[in-house]
N, C-alpha and C. Protein backbone atom coordinates (compact mmCIF):
# COMPACT_ATOMS: atom_id res chain seq x y z
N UNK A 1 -31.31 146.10 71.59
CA UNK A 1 -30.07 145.45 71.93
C UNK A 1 -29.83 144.23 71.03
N UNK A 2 -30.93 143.17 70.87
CA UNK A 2 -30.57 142.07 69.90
C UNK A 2 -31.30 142.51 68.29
N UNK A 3 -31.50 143.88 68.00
CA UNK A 3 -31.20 144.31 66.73
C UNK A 3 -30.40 143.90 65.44
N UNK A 4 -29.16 144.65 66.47
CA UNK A 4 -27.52 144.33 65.13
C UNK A 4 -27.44 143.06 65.25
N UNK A 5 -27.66 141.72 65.56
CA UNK A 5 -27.35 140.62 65.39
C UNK A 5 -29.09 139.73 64.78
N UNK A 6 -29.63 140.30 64.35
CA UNK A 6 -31.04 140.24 63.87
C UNK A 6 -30.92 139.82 62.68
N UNK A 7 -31.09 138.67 62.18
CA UNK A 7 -30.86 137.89 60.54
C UNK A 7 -31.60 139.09 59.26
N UNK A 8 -31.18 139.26 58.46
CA UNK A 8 -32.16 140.25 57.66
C UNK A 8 -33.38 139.60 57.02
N UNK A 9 -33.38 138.19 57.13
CA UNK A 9 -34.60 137.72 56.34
C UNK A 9 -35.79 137.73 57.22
N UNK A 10 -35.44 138.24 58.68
CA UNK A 10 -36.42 138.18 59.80
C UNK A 10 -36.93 139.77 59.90
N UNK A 11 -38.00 139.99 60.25
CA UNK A 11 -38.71 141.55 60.46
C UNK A 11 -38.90 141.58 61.65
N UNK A 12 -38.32 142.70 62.23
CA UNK A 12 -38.40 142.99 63.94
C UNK A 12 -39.40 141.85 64.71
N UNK A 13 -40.53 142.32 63.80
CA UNK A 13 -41.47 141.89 64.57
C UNK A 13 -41.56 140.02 65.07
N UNK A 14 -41.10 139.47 63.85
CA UNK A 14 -40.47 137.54 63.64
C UNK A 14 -39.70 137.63 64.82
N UNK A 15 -38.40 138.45 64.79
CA UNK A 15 -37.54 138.24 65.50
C UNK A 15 -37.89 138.68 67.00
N UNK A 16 -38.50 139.70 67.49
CA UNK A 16 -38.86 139.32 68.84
C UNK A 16 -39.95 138.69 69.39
N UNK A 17 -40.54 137.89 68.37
CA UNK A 17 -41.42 136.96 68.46
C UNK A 17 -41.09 135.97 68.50
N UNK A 18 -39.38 135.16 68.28
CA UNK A 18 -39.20 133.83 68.37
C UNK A 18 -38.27 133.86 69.74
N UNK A 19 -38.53 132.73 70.17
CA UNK A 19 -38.59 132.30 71.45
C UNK A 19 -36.37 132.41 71.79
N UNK A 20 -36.33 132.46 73.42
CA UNK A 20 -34.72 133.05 72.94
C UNK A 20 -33.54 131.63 72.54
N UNK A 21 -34.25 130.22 72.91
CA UNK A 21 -33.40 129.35 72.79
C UNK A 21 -33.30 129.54 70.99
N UNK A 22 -34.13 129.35 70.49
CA UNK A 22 -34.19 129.48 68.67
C UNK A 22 -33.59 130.62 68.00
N UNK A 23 -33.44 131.77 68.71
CA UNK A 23 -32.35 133.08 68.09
C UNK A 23 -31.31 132.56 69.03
N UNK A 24 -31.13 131.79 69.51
CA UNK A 24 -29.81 131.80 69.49
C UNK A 24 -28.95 130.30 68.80
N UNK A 25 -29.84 129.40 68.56
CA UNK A 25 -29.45 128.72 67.57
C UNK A 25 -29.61 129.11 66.37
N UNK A 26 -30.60 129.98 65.71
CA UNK A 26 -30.00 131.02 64.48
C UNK A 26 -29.06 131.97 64.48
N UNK A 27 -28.05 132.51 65.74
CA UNK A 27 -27.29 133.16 65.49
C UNK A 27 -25.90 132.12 65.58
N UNK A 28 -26.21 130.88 65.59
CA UNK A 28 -25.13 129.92 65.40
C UNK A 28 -25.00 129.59 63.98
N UNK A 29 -25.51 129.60 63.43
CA UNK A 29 -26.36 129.36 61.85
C UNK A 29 -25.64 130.05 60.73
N UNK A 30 -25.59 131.44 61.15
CA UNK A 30 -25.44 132.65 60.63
C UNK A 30 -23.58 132.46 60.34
N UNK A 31 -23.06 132.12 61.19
CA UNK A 31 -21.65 132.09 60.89
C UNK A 31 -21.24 130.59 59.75
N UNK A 32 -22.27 129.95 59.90
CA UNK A 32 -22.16 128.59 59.15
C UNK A 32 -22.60 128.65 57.83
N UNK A 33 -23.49 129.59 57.33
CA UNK A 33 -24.15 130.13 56.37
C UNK A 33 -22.96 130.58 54.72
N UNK A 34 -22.43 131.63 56.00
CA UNK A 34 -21.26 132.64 55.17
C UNK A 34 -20.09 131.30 54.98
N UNK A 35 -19.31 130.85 55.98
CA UNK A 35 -19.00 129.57 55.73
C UNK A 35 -18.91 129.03 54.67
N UNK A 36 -20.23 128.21 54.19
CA UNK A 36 -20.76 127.76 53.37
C UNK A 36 -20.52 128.10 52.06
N UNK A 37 -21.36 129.11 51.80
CA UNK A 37 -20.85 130.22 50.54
C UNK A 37 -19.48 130.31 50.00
N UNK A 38 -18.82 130.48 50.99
CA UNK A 38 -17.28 130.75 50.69
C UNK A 38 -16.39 129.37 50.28
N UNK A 39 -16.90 128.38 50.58
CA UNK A 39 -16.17 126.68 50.15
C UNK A 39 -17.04 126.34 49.13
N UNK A 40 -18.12 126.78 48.83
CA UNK A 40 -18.66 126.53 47.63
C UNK A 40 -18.40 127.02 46.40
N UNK A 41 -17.95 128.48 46.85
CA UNK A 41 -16.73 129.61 45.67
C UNK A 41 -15.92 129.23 45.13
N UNK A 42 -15.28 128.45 46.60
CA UNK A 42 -13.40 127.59 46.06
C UNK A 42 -13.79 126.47 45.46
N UNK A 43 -15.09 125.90 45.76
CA UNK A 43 -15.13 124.71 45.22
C UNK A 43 -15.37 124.72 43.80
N UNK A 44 -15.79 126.02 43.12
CA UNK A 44 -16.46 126.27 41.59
C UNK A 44 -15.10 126.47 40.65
N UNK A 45 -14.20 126.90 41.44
CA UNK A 45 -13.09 127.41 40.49
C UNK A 45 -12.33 126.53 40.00
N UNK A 46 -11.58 126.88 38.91
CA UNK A 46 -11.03 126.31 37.96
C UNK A 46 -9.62 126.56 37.31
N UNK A 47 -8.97 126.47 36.82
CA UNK A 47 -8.08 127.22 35.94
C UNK A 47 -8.00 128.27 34.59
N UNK A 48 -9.84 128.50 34.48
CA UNK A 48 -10.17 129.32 33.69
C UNK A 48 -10.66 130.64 34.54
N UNK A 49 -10.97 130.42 35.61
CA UNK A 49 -11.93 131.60 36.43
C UNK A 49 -10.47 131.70 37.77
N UNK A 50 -9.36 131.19 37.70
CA UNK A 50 -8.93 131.32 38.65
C UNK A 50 -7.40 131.39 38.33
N UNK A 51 -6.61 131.64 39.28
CA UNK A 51 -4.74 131.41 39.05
C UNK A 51 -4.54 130.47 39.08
N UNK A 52 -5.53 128.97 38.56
CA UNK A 52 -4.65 127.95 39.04
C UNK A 52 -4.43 127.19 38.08
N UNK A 53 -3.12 125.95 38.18
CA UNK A 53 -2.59 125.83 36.65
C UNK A 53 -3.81 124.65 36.04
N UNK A 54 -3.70 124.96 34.86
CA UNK A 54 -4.66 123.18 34.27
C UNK A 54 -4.53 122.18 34.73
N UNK A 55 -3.42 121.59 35.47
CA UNK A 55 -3.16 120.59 35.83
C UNK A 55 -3.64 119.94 36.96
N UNK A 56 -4.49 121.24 37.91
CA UNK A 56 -4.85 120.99 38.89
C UNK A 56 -6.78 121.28 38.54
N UNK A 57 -7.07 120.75 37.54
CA UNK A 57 -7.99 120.82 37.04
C UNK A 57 -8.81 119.76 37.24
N UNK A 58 -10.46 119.19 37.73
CA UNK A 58 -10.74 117.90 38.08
C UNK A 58 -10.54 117.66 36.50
N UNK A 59 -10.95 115.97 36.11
CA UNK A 59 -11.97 115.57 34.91
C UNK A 59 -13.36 116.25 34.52
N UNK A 60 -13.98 116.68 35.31
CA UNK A 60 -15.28 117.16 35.00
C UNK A 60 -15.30 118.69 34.82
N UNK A 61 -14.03 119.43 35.03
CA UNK A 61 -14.07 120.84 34.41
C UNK A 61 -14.34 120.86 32.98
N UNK A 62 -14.54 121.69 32.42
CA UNK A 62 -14.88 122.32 31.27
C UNK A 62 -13.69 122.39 30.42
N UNK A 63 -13.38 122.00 29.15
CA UNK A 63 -12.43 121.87 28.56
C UNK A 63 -11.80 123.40 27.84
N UNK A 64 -10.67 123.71 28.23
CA UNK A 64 -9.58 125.05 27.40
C UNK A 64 -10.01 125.35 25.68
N UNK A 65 -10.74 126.35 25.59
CA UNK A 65 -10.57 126.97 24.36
C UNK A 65 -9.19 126.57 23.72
N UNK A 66 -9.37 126.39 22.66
CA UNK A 66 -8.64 126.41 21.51
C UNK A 66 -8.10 127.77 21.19
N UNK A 67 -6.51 127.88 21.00
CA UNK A 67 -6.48 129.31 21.16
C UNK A 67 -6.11 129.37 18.94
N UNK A 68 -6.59 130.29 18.67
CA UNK A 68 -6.59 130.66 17.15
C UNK A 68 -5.62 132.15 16.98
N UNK A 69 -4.42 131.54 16.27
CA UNK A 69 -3.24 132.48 15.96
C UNK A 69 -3.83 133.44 14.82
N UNK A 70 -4.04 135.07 15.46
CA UNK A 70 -4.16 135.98 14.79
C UNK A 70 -2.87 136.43 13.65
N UNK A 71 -3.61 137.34 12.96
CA UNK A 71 -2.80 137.47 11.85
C UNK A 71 -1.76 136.82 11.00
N UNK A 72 -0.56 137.23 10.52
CA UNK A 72 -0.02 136.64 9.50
C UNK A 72 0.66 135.34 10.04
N UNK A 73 1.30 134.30 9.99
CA UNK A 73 1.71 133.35 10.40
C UNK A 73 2.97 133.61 10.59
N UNK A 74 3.84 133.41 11.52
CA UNK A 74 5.54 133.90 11.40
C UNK A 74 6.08 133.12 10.47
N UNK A 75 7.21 133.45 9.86
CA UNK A 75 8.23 132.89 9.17
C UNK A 75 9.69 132.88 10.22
N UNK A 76 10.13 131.47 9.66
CA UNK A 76 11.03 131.34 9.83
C UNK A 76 12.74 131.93 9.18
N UNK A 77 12.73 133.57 9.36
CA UNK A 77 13.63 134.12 8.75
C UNK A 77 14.27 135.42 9.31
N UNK A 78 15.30 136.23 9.23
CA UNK A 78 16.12 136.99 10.07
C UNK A 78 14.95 138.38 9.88
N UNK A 79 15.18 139.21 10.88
CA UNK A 79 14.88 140.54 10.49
C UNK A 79 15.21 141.19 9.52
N UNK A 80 13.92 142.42 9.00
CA UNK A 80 14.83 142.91 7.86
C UNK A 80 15.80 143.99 8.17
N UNK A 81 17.26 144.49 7.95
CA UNK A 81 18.39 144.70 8.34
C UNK A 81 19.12 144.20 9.27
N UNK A 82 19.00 142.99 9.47
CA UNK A 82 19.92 142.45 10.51
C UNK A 82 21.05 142.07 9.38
N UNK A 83 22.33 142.01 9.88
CA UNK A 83 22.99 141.08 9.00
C UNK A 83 23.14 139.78 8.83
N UNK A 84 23.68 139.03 7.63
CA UNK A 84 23.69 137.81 7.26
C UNK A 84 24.63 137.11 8.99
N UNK A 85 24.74 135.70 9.08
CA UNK A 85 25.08 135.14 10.09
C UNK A 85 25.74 133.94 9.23
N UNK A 86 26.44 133.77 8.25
CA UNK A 86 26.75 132.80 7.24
C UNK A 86 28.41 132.95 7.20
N UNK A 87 29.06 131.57 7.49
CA UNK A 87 30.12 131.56 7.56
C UNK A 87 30.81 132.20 5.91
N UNK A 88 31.66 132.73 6.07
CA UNK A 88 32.22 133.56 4.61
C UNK A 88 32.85 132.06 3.81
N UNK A 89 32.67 132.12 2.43
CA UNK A 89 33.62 131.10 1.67
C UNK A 89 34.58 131.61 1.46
N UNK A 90 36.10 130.62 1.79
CA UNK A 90 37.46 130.85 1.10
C UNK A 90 37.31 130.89 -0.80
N UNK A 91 38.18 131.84 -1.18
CA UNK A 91 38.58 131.29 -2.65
C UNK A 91 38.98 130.28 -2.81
N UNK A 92 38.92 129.57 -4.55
CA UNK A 92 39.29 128.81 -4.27
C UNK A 92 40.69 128.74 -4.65
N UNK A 93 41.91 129.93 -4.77
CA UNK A 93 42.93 130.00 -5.24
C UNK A 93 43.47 129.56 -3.49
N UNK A 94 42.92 129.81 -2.74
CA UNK A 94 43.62 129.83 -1.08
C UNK A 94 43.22 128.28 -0.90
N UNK A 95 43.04 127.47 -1.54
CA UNK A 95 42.61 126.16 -0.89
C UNK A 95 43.54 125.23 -1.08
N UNK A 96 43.89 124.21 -0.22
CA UNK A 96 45.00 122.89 -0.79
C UNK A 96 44.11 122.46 -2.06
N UNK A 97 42.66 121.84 -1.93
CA UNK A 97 42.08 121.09 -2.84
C UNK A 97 40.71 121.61 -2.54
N UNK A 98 39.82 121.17 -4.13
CA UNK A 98 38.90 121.53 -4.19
C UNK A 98 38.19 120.30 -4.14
N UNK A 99 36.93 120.10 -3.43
CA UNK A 99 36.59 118.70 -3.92
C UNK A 99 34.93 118.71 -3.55
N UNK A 100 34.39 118.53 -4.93
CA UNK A 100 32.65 118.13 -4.62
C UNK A 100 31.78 117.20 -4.40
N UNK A 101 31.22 117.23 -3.50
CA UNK A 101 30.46 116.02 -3.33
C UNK A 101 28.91 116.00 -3.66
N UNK A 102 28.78 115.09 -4.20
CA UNK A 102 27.32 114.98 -4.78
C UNK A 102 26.40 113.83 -4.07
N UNK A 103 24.77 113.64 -4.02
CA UNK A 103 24.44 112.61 -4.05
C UNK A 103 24.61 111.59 -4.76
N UNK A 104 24.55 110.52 -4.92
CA UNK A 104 24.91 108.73 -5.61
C UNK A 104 23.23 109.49 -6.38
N UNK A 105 22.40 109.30 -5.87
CA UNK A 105 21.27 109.55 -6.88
C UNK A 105 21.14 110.46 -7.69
N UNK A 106 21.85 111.75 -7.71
CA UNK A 106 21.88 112.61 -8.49
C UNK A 106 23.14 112.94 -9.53
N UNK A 107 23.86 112.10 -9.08
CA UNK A 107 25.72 112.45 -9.60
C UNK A 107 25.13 111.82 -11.24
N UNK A 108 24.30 111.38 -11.56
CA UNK A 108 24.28 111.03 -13.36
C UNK A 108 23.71 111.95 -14.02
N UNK A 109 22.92 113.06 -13.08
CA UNK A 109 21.76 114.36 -13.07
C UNK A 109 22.95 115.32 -13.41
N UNK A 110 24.23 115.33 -12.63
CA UNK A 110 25.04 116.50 -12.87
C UNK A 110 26.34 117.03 -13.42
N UNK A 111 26.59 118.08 -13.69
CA UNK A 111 27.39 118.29 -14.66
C UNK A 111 28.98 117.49 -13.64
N UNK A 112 30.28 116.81 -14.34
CA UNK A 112 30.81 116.83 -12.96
C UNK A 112 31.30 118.48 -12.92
N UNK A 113 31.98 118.39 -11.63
CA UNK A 113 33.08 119.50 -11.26
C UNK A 113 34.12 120.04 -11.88
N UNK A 114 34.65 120.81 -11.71
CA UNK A 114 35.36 121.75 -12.74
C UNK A 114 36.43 121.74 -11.50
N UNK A 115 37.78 121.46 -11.69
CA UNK A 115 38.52 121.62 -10.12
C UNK A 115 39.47 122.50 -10.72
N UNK A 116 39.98 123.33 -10.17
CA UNK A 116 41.18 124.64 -10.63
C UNK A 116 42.21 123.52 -10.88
């Protein structure tokens, strides 16, 4: 009868050999045990071993890998066949005026403008 509630680290023989006030403060034990185990689980986890964000991370966790970008590096540029996205230029026969502007530092560098 007090079998199924029989600790496994005890051998029949321990267990109906200890006196009944003491199995039954080891079967108080037994629920405090598992308990135990289980807040010590939550207590290990982290945001690497667990869903939870970094932020809720102590100071004394273990610091985030460095993450290292495989292969080629992206560029900053359109797909190939997409089309251009570039406003079209007017001629300059359709314009009131033509007029160029240069940098002050470079305007002695360049040819001037040619205006229709």
């Amino acid at each position: 009868m007090d079998e199924p509630l029989r600790p496994a680290e005890l051998s029949p023989e321990a267990w109906s050999a200890t006196p009944a006030g003491v199995r039954a403060f080891i079967l108080t034990l037994l629920p405090l045990r598992e308990q135990v185990a289980t807040l010590s689980a939550q207590l290990n986890q982290h945001s690497q071993n667990s869903s939870k964000p970094p932020s809720s991370d102590p100071p004394s966790a273990p610091t985030r890998p460095v993450k290292v970008p495989r292969g080629r590096p992206k560029t900053k540029r359109a797909q190939p066949g997409h089309p251009n996205q570039q406003r079209a230029l007017l001629l300059p026969y359709l314009c009131a005026a033509v007029t160029a502007y240069w940098a002050d530092e470079l305007a002695p560098l360049l040819i001037s403008p040619t205006t229709p």
